[in-house]
Protein backbone atom coordinates (compact mmCIF):
# COMPACT_ATOMS: atom_id res chain seq x y z
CA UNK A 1 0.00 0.00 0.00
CA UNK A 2 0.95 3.19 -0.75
CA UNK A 3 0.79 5.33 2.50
CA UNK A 4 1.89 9.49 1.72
CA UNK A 5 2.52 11.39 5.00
CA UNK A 6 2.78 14.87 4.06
CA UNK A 7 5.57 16.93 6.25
CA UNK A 8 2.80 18.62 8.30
CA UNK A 9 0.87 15.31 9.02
CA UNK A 10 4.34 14.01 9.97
CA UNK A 11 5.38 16.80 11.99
CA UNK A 12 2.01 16.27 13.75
CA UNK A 13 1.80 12.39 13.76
CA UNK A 14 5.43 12.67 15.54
CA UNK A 15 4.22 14.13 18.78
CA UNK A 16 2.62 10.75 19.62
CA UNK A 17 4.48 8.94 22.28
CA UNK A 18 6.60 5.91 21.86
CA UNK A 19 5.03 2.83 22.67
CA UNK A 20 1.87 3.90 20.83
CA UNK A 21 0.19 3.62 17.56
CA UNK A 22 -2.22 4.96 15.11
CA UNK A 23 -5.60 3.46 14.69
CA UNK A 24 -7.25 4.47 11.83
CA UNK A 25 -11.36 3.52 11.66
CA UNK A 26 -13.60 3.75 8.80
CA UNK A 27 -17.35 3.47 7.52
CA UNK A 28 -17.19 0.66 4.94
CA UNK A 29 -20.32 2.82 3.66
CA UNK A 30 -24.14 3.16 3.32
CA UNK A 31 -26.04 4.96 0.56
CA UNK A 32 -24.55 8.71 2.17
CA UNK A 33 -21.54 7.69 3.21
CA UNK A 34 -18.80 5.59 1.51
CA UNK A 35 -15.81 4.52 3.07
CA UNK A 36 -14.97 7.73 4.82
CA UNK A 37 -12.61 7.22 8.14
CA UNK A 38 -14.21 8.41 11.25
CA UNK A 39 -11.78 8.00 14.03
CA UNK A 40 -7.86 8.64 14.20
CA UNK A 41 -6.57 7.59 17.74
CA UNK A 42 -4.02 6.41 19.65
CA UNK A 43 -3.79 3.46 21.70
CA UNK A 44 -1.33 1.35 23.08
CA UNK A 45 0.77 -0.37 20.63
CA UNK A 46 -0.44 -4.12 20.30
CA UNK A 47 -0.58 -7.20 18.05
CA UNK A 48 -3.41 -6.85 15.51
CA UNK A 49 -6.41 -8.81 16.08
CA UNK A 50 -7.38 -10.74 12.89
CA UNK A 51 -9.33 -8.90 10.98
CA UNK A 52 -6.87 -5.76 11.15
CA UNK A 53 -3.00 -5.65 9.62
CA UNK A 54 -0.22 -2.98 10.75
CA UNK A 55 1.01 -0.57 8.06
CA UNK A 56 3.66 1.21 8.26
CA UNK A 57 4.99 4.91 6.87
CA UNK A 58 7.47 7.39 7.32
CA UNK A 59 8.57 5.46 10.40
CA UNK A 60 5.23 5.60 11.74
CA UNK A 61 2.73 2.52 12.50
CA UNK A 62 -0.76 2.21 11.75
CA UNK A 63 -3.63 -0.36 12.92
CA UNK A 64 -6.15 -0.71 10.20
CA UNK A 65 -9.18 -3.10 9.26
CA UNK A 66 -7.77 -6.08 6.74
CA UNK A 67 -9.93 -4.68 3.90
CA UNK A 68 -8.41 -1.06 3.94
CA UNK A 69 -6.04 -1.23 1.27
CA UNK A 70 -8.42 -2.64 -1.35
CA UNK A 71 -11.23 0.41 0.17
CA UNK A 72 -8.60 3.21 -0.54
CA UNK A 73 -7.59 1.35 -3.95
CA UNK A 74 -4.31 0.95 -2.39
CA UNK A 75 -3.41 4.40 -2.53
CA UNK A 76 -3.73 7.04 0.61
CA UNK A 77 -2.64 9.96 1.54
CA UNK A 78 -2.41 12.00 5.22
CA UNK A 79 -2.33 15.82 5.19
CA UNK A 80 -2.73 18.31 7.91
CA UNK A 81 -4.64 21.47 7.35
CA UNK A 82 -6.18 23.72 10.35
CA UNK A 83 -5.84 21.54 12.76
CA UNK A 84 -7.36 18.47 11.25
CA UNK A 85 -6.14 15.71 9.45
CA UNK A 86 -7.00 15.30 5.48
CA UNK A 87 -7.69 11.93 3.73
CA UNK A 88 -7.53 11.88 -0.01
CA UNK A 89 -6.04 8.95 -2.77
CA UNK A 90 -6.09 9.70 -6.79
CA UNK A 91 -9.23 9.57 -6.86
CA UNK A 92 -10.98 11.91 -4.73
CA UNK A 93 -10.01 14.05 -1.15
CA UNK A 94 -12.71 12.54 1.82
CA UNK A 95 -15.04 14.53 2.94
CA UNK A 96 -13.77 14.12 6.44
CA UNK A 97 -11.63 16.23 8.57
CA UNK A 98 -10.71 14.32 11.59
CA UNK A 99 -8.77 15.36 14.81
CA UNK A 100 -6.31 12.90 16.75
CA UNK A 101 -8.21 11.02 20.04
């Protein structure tokens, strides 16, 4: 999968602590909403259960449901823009904007 942090998500993303990782949630969709992520948080860093994987990027970790590659086409990028984080791939930017829990 190809996961782009952009330097401000990164700059932001690095103030977690160590120990910790990202756990990114998402709507797999309904007739409004399609596969938009909901929650960004951190939690304590752990195995993944077996319906999730681990990615990693720009030396960071994130938790996310199996399927979340193939939702996001493979493709995914982070920014960070007035205090919320941005999720976009080739395709389209999500109409989210999502702080960090």
């Amino acid at each position: 999968m190809k996961l782009e942090i952009t330097p401000t998500a990164k700059e932001k993303l690095n103030e977690i602590p160590e120990g910790k990782i990202i756990q990114l949630s998402f709507d797999r969709g309904s007739c409004d909403i399609v596969n938009n992520i909901y929650e960004m948080k951190v939690v304590e860093k752990r195995e993944s259960e077996s319906d999730e994987k681990i990615i990693h990027s720009e030396n960071l970790e994130f938790i996310v449901n199996e399927d979340f590659e193939d939702t996001y086409e493979h493709d995914l990028t982070i920014d960070f823009k007035n205090n919320f984080f941005v999720f976009k791939n080739r395709n389209q930017i999500f109409n989210n904007r999502i702080g960090l829990r």
